[in-house]
Protein backbone atom coordinates (compact mmCIF):
# COMPACT_ATOMS: atom_id res chain seq x y z
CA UNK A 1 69.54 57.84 55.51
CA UNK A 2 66.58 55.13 56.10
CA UNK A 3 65.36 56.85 59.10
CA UNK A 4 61.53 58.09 59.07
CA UNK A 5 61.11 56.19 55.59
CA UNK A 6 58.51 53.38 55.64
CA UNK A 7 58.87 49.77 55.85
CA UNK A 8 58.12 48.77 52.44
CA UNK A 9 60.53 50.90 50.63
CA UNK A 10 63.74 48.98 50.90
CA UNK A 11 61.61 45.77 49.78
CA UNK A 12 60.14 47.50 47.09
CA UNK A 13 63.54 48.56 45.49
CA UNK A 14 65.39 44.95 46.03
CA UNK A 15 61.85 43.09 43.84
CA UNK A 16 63.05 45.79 41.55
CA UNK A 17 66.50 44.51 41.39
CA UNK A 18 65.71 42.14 38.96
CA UNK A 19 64.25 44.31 36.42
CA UNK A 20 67.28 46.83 36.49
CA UNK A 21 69.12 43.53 36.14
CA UNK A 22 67.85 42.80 33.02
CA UNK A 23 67.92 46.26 31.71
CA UNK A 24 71.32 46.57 31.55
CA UNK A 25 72.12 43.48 30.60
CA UNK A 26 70.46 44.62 27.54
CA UNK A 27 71.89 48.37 27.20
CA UNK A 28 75.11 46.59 27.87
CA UNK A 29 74.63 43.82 24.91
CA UNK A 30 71.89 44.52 22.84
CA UNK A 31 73.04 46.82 20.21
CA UNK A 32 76.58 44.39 19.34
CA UNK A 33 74.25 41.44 19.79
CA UNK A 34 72.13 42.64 16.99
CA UNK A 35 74.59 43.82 14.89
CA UNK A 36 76.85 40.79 15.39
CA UNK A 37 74.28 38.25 15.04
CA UNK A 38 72.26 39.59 11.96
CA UNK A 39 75.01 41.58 10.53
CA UNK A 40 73.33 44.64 10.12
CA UNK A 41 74.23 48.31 10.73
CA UNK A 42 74.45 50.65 13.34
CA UNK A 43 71.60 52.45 12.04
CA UNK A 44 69.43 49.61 11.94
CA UNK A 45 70.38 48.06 14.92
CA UNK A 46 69.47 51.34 16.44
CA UNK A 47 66.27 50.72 15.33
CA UNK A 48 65.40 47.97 16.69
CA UNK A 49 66.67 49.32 19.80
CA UNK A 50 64.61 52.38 20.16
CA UNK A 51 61.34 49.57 18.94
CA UNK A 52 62.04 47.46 22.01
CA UNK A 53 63.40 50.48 24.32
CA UNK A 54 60.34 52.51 23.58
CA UNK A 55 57.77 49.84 23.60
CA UNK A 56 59.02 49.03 27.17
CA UNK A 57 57.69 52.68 28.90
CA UNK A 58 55.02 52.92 26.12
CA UNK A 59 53.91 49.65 27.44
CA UNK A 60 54.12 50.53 31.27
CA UNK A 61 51.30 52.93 30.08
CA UNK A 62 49.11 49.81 29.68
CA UNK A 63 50.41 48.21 32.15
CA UNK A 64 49.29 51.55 34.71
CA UNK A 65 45.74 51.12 33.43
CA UNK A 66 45.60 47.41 34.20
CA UNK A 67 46.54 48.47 37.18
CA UNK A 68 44.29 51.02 38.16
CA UNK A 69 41.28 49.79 36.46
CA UNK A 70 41.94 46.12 38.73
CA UNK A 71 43.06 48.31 41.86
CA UNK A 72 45.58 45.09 41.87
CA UNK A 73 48.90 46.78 41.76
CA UNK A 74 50.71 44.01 43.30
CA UNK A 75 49.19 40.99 41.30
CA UNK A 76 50.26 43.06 37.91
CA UNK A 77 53.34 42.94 39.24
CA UNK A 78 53.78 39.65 39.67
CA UNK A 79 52.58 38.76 36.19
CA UNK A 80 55.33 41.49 34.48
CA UNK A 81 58.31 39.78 36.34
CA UNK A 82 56.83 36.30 34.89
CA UNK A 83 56.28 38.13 31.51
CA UNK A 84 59.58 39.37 31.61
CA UNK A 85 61.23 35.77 32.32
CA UNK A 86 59.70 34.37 29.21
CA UNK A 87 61.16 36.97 26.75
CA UNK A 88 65.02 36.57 28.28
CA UNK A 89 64.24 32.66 28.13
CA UNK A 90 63.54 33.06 24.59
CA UNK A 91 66.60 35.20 23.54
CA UNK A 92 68.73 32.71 25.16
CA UNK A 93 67.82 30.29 22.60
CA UNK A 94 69.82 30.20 19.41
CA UNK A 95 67.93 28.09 17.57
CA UNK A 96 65.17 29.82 18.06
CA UNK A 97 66.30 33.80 17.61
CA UNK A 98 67.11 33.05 13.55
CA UNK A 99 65.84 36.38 12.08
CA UNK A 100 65.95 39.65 13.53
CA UNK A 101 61.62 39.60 13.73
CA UNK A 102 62.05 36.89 15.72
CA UNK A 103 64.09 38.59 18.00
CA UNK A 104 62.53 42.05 18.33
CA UNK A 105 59.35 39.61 18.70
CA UNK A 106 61.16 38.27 22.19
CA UNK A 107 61.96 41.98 22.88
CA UNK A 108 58.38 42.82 22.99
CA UNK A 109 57.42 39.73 25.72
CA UNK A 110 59.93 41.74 27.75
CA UNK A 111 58.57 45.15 27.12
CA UNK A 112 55.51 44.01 28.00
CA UNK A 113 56.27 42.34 31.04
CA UNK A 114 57.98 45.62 32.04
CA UNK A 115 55.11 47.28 31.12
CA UNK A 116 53.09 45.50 33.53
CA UNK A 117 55.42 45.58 36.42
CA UNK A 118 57.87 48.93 36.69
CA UNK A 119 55.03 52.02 36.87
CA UNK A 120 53.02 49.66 39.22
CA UNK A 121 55.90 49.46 41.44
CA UNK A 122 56.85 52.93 41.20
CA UNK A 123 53.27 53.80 42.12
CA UNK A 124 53.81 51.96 45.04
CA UNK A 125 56.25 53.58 46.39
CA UNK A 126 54.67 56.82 45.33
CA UNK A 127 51.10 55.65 47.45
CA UNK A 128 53.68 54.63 50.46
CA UNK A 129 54.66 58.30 50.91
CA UNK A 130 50.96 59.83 50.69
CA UNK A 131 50.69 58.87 54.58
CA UNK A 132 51.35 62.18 56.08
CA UNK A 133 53.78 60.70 58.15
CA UNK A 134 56.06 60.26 55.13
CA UNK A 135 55.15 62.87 52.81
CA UNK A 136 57.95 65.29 53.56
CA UNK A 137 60.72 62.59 53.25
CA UNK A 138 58.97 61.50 49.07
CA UNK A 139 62.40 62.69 47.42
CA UNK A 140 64.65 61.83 49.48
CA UNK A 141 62.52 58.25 49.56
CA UNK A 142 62.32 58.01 45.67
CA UNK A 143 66.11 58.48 45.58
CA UNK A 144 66.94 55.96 48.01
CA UNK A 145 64.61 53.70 45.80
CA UNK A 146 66.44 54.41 42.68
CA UNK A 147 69.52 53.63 44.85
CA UNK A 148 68.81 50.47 45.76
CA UNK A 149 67.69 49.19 42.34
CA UNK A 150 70.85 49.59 40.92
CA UNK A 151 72.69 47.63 42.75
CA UNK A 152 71.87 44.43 40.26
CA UNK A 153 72.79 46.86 37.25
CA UNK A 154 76.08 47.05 38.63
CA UNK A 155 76.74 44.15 37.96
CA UNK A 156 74.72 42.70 34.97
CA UNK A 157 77.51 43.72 32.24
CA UNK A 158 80.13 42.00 34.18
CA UNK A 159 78.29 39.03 34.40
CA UNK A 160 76.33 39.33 30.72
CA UNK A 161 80.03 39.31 29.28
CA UNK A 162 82.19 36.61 31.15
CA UNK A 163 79.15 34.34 29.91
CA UNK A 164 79.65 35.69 26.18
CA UNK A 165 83.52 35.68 27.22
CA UNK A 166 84.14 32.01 28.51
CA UNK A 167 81.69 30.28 26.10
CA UNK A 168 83.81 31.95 23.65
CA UNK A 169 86.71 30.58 25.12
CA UNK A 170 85.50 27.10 25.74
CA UNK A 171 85.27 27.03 22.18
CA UNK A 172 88.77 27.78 21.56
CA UNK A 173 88.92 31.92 20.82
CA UNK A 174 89.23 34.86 22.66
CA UNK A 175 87.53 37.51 23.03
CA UNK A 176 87.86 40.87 20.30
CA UNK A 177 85.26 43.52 20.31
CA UNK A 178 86.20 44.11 16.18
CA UNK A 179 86.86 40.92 14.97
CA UNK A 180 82.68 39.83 14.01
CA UNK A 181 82.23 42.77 12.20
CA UNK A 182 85.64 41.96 10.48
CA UNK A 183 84.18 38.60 9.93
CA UNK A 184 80.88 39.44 8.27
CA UNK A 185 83.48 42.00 5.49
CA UNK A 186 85.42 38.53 4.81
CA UNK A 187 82.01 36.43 4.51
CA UNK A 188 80.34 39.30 2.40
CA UNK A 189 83.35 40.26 0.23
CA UNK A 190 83.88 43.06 0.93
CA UNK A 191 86.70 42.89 2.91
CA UNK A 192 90.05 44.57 1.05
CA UNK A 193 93.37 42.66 0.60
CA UNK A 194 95.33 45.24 2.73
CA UNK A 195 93.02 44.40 5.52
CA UNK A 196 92.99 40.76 4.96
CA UNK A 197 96.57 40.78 4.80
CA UNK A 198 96.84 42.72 7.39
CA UNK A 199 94.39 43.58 10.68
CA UNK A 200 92.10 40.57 9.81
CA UNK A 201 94.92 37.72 10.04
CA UNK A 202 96.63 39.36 12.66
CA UNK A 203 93.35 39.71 14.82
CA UNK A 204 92.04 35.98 14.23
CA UNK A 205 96.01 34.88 14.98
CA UNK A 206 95.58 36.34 18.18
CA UNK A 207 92.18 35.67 19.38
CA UNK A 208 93.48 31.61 17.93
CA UNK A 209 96.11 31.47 20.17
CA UNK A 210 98.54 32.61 18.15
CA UNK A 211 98.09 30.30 15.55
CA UNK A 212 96.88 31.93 11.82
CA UNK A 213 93.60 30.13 10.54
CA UNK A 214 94.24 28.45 7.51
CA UNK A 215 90.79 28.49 6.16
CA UNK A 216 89.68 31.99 6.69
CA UNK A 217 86.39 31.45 5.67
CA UNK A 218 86.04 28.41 8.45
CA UNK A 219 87.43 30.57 11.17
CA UNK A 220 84.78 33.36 10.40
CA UNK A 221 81.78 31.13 10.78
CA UNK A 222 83.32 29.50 13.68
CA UNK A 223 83.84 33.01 15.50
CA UNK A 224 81.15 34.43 14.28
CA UNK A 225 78.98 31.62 16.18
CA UNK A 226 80.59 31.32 18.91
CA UNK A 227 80.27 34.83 20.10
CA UNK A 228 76.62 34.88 19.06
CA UNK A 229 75.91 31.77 21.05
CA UNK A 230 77.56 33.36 24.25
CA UNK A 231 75.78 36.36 24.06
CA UNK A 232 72.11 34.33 23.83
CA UNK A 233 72.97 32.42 26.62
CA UNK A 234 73.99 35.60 28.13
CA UNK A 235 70.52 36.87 28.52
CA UNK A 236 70.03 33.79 30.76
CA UNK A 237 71.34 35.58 34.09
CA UNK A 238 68.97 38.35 33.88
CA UNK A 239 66.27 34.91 34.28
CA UNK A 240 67.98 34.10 37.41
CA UNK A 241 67.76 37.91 38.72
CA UNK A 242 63.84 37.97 37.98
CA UNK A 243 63.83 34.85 39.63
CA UNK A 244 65.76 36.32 42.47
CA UNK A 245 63.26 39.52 42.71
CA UNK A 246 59.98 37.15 42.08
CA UNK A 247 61.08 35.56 45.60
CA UNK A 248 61.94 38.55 47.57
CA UNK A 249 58.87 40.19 46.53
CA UNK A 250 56.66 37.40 47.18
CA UNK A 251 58.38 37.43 50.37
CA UNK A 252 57.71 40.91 51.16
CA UNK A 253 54.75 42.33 49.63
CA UNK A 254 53.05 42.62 52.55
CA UNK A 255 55.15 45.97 53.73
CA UNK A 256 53.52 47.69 50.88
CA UNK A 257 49.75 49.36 49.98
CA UNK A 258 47.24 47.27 49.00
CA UNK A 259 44.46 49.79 47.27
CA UNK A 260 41.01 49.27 46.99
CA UNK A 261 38.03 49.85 44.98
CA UNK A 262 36.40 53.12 46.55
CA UNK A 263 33.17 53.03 47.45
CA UNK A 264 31.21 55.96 46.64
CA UNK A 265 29.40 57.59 49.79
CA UNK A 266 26.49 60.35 49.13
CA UNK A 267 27.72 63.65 50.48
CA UNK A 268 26.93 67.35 50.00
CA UNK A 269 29.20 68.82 47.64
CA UNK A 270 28.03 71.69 46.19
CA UNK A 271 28.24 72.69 42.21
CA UNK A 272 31.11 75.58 42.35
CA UNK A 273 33.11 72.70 44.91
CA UNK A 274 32.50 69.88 42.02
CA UNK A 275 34.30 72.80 39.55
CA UNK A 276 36.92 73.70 41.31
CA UNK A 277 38.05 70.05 42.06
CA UNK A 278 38.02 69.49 38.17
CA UNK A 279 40.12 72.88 37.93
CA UNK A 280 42.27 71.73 40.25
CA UNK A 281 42.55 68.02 37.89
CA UNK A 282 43.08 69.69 35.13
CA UNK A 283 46.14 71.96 36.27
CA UNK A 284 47.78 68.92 37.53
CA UNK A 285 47.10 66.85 34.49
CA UNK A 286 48.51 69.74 32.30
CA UNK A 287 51.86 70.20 34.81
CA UNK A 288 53.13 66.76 34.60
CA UNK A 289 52.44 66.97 30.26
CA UNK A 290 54.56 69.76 30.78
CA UNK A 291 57.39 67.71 32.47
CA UNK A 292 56.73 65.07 30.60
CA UNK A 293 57.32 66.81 27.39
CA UNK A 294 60.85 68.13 28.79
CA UNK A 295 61.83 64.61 30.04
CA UNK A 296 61.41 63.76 26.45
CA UNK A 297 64.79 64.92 25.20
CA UNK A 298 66.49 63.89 28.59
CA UNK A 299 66.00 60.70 27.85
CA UNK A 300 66.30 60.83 24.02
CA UNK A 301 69.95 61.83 25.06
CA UNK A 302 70.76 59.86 27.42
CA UNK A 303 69.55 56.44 26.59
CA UNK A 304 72.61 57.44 23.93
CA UNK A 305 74.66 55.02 26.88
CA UNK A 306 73.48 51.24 24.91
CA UNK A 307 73.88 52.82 21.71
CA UNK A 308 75.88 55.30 20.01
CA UNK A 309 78.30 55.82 23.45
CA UNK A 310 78.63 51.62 23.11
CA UNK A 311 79.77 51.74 19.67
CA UNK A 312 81.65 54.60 20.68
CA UNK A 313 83.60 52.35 23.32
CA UNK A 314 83.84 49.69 21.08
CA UNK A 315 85.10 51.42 17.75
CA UNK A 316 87.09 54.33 18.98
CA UNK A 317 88.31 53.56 22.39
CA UNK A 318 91.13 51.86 23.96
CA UNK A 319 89.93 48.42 25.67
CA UNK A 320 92.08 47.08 28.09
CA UNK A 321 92.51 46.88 32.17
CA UNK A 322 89.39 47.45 34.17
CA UNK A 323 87.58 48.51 30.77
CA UNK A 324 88.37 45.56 29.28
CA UNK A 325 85.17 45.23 26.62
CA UNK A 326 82.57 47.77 25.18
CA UNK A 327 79.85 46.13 27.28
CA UNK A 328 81.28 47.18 30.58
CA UNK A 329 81.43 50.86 30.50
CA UNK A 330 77.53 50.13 31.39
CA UNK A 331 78.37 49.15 35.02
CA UNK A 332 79.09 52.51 35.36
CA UNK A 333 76.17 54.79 35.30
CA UNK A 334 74.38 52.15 37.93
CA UNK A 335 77.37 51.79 40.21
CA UNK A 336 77.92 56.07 40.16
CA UNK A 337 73.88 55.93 41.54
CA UNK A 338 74.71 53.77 44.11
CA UNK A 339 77.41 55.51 45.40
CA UNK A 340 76.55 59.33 44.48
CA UNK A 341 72.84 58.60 45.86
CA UNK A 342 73.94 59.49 49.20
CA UNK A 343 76.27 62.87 48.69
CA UNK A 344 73.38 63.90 46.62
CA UNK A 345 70.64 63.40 49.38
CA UNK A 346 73.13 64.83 51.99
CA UNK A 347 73.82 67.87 49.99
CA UNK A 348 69.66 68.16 49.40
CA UNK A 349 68.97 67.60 53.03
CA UNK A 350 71.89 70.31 54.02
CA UNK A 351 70.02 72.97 51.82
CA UNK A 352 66.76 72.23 52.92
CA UNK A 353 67.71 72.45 56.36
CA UNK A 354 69.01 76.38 55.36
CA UNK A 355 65.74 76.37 53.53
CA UNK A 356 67.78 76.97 50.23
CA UNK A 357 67.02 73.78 48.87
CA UNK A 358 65.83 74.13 45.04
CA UNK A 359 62.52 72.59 44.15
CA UNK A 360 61.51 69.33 42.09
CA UNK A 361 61.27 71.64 39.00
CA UNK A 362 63.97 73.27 39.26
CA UNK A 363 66.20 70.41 40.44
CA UNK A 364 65.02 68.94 36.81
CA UNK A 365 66.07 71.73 34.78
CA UNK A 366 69.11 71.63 36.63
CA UNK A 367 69.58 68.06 35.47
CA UNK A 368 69.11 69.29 31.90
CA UNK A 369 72.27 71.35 32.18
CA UNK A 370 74.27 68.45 33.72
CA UNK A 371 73.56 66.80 30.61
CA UNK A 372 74.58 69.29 28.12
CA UNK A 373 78.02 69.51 29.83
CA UNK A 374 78.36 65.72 29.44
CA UNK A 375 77.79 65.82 25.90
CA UNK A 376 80.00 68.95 25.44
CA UNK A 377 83.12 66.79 27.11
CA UNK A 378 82.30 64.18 24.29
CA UNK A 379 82.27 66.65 21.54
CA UNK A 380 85.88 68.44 22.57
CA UNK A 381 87.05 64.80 23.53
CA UNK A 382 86.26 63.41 19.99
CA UNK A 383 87.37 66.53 17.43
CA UNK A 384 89.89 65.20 15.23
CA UNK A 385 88.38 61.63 15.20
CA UNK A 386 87.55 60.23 11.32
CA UNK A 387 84.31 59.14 10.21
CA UNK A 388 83.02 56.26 11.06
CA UNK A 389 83.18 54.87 7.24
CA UNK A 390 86.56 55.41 7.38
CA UNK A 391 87.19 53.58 10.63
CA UNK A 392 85.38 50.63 8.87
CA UNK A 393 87.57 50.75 5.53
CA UNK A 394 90.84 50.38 7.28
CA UNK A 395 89.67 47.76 9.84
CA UNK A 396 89.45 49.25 13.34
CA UNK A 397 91.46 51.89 14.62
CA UNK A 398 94.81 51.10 15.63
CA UNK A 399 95.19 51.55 19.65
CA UNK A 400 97.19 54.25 19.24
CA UNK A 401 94.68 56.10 17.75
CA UNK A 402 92.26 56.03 19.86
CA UNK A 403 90.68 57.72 22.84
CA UNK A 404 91.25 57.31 26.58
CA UNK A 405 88.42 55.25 28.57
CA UNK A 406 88.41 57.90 31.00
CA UNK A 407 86.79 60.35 28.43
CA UNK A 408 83.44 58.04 28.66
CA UNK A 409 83.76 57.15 32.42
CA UNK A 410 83.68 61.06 32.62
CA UNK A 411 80.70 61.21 30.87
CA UNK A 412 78.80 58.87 32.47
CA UNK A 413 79.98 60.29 35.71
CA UNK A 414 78.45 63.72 34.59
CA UNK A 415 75.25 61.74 32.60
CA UNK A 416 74.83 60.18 36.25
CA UNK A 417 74.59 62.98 38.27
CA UNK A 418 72.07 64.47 35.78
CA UNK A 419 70.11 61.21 36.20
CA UNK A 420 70.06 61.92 40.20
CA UNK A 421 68.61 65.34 39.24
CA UNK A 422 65.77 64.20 37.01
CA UNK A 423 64.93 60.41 37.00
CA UNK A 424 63.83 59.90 40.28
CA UNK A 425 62.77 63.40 41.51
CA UNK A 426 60.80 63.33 38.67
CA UNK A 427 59.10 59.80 39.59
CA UNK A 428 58.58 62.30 43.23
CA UNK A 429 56.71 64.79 41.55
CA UNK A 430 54.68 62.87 39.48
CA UNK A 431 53.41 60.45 42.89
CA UNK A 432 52.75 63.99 44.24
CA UNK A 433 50.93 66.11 41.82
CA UNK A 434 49.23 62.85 40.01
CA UNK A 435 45.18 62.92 40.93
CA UNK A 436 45.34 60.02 43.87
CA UNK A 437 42.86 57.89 41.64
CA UNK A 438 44.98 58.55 38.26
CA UNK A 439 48.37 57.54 40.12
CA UNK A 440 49.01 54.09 38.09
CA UNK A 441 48.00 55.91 34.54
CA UNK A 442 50.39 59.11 35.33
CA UNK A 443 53.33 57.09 36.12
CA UNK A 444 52.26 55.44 32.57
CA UNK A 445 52.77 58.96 31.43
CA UNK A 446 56.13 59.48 32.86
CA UNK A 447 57.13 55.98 31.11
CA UNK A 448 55.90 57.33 28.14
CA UNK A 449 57.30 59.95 27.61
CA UNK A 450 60.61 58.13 28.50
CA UNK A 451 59.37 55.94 25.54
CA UNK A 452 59.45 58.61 23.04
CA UNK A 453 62.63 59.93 23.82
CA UNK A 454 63.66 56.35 23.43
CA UNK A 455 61.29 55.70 19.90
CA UNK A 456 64.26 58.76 18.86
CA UNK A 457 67.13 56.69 19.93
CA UNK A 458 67.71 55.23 16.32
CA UNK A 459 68.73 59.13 14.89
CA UNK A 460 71.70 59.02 17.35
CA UNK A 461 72.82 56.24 15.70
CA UNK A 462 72.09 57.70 12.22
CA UNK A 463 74.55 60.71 12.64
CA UNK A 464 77.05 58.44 14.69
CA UNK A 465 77.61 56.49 11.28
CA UNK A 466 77.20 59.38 8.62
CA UNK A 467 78.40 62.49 10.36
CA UNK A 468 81.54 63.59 12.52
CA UNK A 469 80.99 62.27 15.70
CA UNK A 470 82.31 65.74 17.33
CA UNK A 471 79.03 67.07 15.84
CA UNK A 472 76.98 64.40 16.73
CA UNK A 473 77.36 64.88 20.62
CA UNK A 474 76.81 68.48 20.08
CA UNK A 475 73.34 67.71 18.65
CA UNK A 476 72.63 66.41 21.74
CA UNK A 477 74.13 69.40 23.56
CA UNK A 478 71.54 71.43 22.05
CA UNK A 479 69.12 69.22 23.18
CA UNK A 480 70.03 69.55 26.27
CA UNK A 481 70.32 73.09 26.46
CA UNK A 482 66.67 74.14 25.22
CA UNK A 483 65.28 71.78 27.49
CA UNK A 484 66.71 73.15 30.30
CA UNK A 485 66.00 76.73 29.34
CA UNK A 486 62.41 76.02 28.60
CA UNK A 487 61.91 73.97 31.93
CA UNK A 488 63.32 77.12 33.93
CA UNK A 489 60.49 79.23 32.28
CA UNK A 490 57.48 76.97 33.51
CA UNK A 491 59.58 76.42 37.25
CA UNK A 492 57.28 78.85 39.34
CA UNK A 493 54.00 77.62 37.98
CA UNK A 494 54.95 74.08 38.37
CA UNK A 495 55.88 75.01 41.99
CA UNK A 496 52.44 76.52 42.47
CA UNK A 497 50.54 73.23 40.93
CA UNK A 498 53.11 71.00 43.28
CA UNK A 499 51.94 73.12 46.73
């Protein structure tokens, strides 16, 4: 699978490590964080997601023009994984992270520092594969890339939550996914006698060891800051995994392009040649805002995974076994594109060998489709589920009464293939159509218009918590489904621009 790639590529993907790291530590944590720690809603917390999850590809923007302007790819780099440190250091202090400005303040350090570091790196790689000894193998290299820097996302939620877990424990609970929004009803009022008398004592009874809290009001406080204070110092391993990528890029950044400033030489172009080279711009320019307008809705869907399809797992699913917490279904979209990464390359390379294999285009409105069916497996899995509001009145759902695990591993398992299709085939076409001087700035322009399907996120979370969810994930269906059908009409001029 490595063979004919060069040198650079594996190091490349393990600096990136890190980064993914920290990424889903966050899509894993960052939504029940918020809405644990401030006790706000899902709506709002959504909002401060899609601020901080937007801001980090609007950012990379910046960060491409730094870039390019400094022809200093690598030393940009450097600074966004130090960037990046800061921000987690910050969120894993308690006393510090009191409001929830303060907190989307520490976001943004860390969407900055991403800014700064993840288009360089990807434009990296891209520059790596414009040797014509390697520019046949730029797919198959960009997937192997995206591989490889999911192997730390596999296993940030683990990690994220037996911190949150055992500080929990160490202060004399266990762990319960319902039990601090149960706590902020009690501390607000709002909390009914059936479910005091009921779910409420028998939850804090068993997270206490089986013995009932006297002083309910005590217990709530004391739960309520204990699982806070795990989940800050939570955000403390995705420090060690920057740390861990800092080295091993340090180490190795000598296997990949250094770009210069050009020097302009005086040569003879003629007038009509000076034209058609701007021509030529242009049509690229407007082919990747035509992708980059479809990729919009991709990821307004399926950055759904940290928000609406967390609370999902946490308020209508049945935790137990290998799922045993809302945070972990996120190991499974990064551990699927480790392991499908290979099929999916062996598959590609078997078609192109019978010259049937589809192009980048068309592989991304493929993608699209993948998508839709995921979110049409959530919608027939969840008809028949209550509202939201009503899930809140009584408590939590009983176990009974809620859904397998397996419905959402499906649908990441679907979501992830989609992924394969579009994420980093698209990160392939962009390093190949992108003007070579405009390469840092275009992959600025894939991040942002990642960012704006991500600035979106928070209307997931609005019809999650005010609609049925079985018509919330068809929303997102349709989504789907136009994008795909509009990408399939532009799929043989984009192949002409990508020649």
């Amino acid at each position: 699978m490595l063979k004919n790639h060069p040198k650079g590529l594996i190091p490349a993907a393990l600096a990136n490590m890190g980064e993914r790291f920290g990424f889903y530590t966050m899509m894993a944590i960052l939504t029940l964080f918020l809405m644990s720690k401030f006790n706000i809603s899902g709506t709002e917390a959504g909002s401060l997601y899609s601020i901080f999850y937007g801001a980090i590809y609007i950012l990379a923007l910046v960060g491409g023009i730094i870039a390019d302007r400094l022809r200093n790819y690598k030393g940009t780099i450097i600074a966004g994984l130090l960037v990046m440190s800061l921000g987690y250091i910050l969120l894993s202090m308690p006393a510090l992270i009191t409001t929830k400005y303060i907190a989307l303040a520490a976001l943004l350090v860390i969407a900055f520092g991403n800014g700064l570091f993840k288009g360089n790196l990807q434009a990296l790689v891209g520059q790596m594969y414009d040797n014509d000894e390697y520019r046949d193998k730029r797919d198959s290299g960009f997937q192997i890339f995206y591989m490889f820097i999911n192997i730390g996302a596999m296993f940030a939620p683990f990690l994220a939550t037996w911190v949150r877990n055992t500080f929990v424990k160490m202060q004399g609970y266990a762990y319960n996914a319902d039990l601090p929004g149960l706590c902020h009803q009690y501390l607000d009022g709002k909390m009914s006698e059936d479910v005091l008398n009921g779910r409420f004592t028998e939850l804090a009874t068993s997270v206490s060891h089986g013995v009932a809290p006297t002083d309910f009001k005590a217990f709530a406080d004391g739960y309520l800051d204990a699982f806070n204070t795990g989940f800050h110092y939570a955000f403390l391993t995705a420090v060690v995994a920057m740390a861990i990528s800092l080295v091993i890029f340090l180490a190795t950044k000598r296997h990949l392009p250094a770009p210069k400033a050009k020097h302009v030489t005086a040569t003879n172009i003629s007038a009509e040649e000076i034209k058609e080279n701007a021509k030529e711009i242009k049509q690229r320019i407007y082919a990747l805002l035509a992708v980059f307008g479809i990729v919009i809705f991709f990821w307004f869907s399926f950055h759904q995974n940290g928000l609406t399809l967390t609370m999902f797992a946490k308020d209508y699913t049945q935790l137990g076994g290998i799922f045993s917490s809302a945070e972990i279904f996120q190991s499974i979209n990064p551990f699927l594109v480790v392991f499908l990464t290979p099929l999916i390359i062996a598959i590609f390379g078997r078609l192109a060998k019978k010259g049937k294999e589809p192009s980048t285009p068309k592989k991304i409105a493929i993608g699209m489709g993948i998508a839709a069916s995921a979110f049409v497996l959530m919608a027939i899995g969840s008809i028949g589920l209550p509202l939201l509001k009503d899930v809140t009145a009584q408590g939590g759902l009983p176990d009974a009464a809620r859904v397998t695990p397996w419905l959402l591993f499906a649908t990441y398992f679907i979501l992830t293939v989609a992924e394969l299709f579009i994420s980093p085939l698209g990160l392939s076409f962009v390093s190949k159509v992108a003007p070579p001087h405009m390469q840092g700035l275009m992959q600025g322009g894939w991040l942002t218009a990642t960012a704006i399907g991500n600035f979106s996120l928070f209307l997931g979370a609005m019809m999650y918590e005010n609609i049925s969810i079985s018509i919330t994930w068809t929303v997102f269906v349709s989504v789907c489904v136009v994008s795909m059908l509009v990408m399939l009409g532009m799929v043989k001029w984009l192949e002409r621009i990508a020649k």
